[in-house]
C-alpha atoms as a PDB file:
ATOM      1  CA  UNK A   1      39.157-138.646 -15.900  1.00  0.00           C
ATOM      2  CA  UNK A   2      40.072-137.899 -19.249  1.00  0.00           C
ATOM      3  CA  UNK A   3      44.007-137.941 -21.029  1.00  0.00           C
ATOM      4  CA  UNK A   4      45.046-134.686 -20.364  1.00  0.00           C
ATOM      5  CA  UNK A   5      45.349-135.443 -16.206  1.00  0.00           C
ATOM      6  CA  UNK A   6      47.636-137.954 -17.309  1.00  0.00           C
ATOM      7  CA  UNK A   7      49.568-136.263 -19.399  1.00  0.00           C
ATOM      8  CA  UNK A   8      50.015-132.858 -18.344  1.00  0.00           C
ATOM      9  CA  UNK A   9      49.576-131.169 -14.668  1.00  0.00           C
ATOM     10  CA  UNK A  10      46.237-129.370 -14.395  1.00  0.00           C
ATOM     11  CA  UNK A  11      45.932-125.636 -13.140  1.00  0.00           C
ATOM     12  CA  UNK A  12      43.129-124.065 -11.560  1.00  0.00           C
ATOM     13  CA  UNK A  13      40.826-123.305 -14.063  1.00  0.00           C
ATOM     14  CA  UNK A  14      41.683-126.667 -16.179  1.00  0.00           C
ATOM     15  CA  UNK A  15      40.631-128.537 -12.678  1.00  0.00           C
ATOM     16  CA  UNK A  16      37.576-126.376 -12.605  1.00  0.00           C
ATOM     17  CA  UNK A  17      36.606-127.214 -15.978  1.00  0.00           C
ATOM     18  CA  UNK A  18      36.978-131.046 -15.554  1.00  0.00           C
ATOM     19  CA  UNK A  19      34.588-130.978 -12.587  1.00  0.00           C
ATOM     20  CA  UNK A  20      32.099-129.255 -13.889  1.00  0.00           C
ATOM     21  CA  UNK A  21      32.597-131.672 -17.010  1.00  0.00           C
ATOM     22  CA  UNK A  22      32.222-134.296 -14.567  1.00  0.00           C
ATOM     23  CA  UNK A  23      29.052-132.745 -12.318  1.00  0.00           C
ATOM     24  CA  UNK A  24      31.042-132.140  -9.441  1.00  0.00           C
ATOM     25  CA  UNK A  25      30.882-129.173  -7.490  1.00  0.00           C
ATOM     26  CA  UNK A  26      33.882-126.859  -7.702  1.00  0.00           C
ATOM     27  CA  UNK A  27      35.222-126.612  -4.372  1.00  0.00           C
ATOM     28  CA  UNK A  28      38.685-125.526  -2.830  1.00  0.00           C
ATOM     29  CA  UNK A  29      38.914-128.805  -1.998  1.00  0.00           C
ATOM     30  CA  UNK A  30      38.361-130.648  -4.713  1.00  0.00           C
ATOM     31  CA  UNK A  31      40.421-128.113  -6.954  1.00  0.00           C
ATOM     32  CA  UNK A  32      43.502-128.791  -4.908  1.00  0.00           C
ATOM     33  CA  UNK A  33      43.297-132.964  -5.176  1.00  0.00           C
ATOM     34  CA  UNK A  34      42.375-132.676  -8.895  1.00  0.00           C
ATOM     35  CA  UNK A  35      45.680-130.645  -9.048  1.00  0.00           C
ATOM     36  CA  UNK A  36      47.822-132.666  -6.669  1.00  0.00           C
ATOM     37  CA  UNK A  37      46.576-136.085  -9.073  1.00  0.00           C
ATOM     38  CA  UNK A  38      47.595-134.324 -12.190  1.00  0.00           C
ATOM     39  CA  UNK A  39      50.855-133.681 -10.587  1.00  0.00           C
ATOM     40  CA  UNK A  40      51.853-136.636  -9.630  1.00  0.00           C
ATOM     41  CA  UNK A  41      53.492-139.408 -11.811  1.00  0.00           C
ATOM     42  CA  UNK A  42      52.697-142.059  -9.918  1.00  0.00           C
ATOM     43  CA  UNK A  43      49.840-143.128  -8.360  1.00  0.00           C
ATOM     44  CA  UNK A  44      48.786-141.662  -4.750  1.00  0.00           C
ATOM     45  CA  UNK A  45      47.100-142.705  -2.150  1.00  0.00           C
ATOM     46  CA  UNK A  46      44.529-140.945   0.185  1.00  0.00           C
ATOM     47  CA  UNK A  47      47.049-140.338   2.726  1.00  0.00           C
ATOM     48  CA  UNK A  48      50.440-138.857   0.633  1.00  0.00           C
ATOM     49  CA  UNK A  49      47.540-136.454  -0.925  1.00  0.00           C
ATOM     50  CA  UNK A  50      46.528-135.743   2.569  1.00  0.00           C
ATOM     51  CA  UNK A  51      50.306-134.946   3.195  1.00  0.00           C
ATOM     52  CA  UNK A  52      50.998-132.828  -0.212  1.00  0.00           C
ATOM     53  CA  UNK A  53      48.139-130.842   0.768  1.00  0.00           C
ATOM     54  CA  UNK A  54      49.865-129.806   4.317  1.00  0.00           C
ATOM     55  CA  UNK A  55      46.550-131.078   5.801  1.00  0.00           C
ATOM     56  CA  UNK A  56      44.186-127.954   4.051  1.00  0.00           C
ATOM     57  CA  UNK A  57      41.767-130.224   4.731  1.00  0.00           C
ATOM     58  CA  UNK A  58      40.949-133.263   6.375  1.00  0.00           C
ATOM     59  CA  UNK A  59      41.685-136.859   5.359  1.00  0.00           C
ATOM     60  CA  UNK A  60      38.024-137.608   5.161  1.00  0.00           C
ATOM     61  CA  UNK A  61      37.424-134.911   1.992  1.00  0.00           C
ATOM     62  CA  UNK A  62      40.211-136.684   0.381  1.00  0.00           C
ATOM     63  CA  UNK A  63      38.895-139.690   0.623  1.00  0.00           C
ATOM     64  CA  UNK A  64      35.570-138.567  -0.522  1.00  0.00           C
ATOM     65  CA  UNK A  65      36.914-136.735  -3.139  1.00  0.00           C
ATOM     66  CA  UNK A  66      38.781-139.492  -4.212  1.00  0.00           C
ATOM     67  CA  UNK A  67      35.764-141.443  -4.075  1.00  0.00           C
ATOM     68  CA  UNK A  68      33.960-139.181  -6.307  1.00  0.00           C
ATOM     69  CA  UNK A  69      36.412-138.746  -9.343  1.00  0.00           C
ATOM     70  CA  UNK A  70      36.682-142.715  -9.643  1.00  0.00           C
ATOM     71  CA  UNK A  71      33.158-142.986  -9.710  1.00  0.00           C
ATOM     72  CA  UNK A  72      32.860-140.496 -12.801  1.00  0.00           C
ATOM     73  CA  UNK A  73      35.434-141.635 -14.134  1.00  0.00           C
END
């Protein structure tokens, strides 16, 4: 992603903006993972977001999602 996820957490409509910066289609989903990254200060994996998100959804969009960021990265 860009600086500002690593430097400041995102909120809804910052996340929203970066995806559709990115081509990625704005889901719930995605919003939520974008925030929970931007959050952290340290580096997550698939399953602690998983667990931050109080299983919203399932461990197979976080992994995609996941996915998806690194590859537009």
């Amino acid at each position: 992603m860009d600086k500002k996820c690593c430097h400041s957490p995102l909120d809804e409509d910052s996340a929203k903006e970066l995806l559709s910066q990115k081509g990625l289609n704005k889901t719930k989903g995605k919003i939520q993972i974008l925030i929970e990254l931007s959050q952290s200060h340290k580096p997550l994996s698939v399953q602690e977001i998983h667990s931050l998100l109080k299983e919203s959804c399932d461990v197979s969009t976080v992994f995609r999602t996941v996915t998806q960021l690194k590859k537009k990265h």
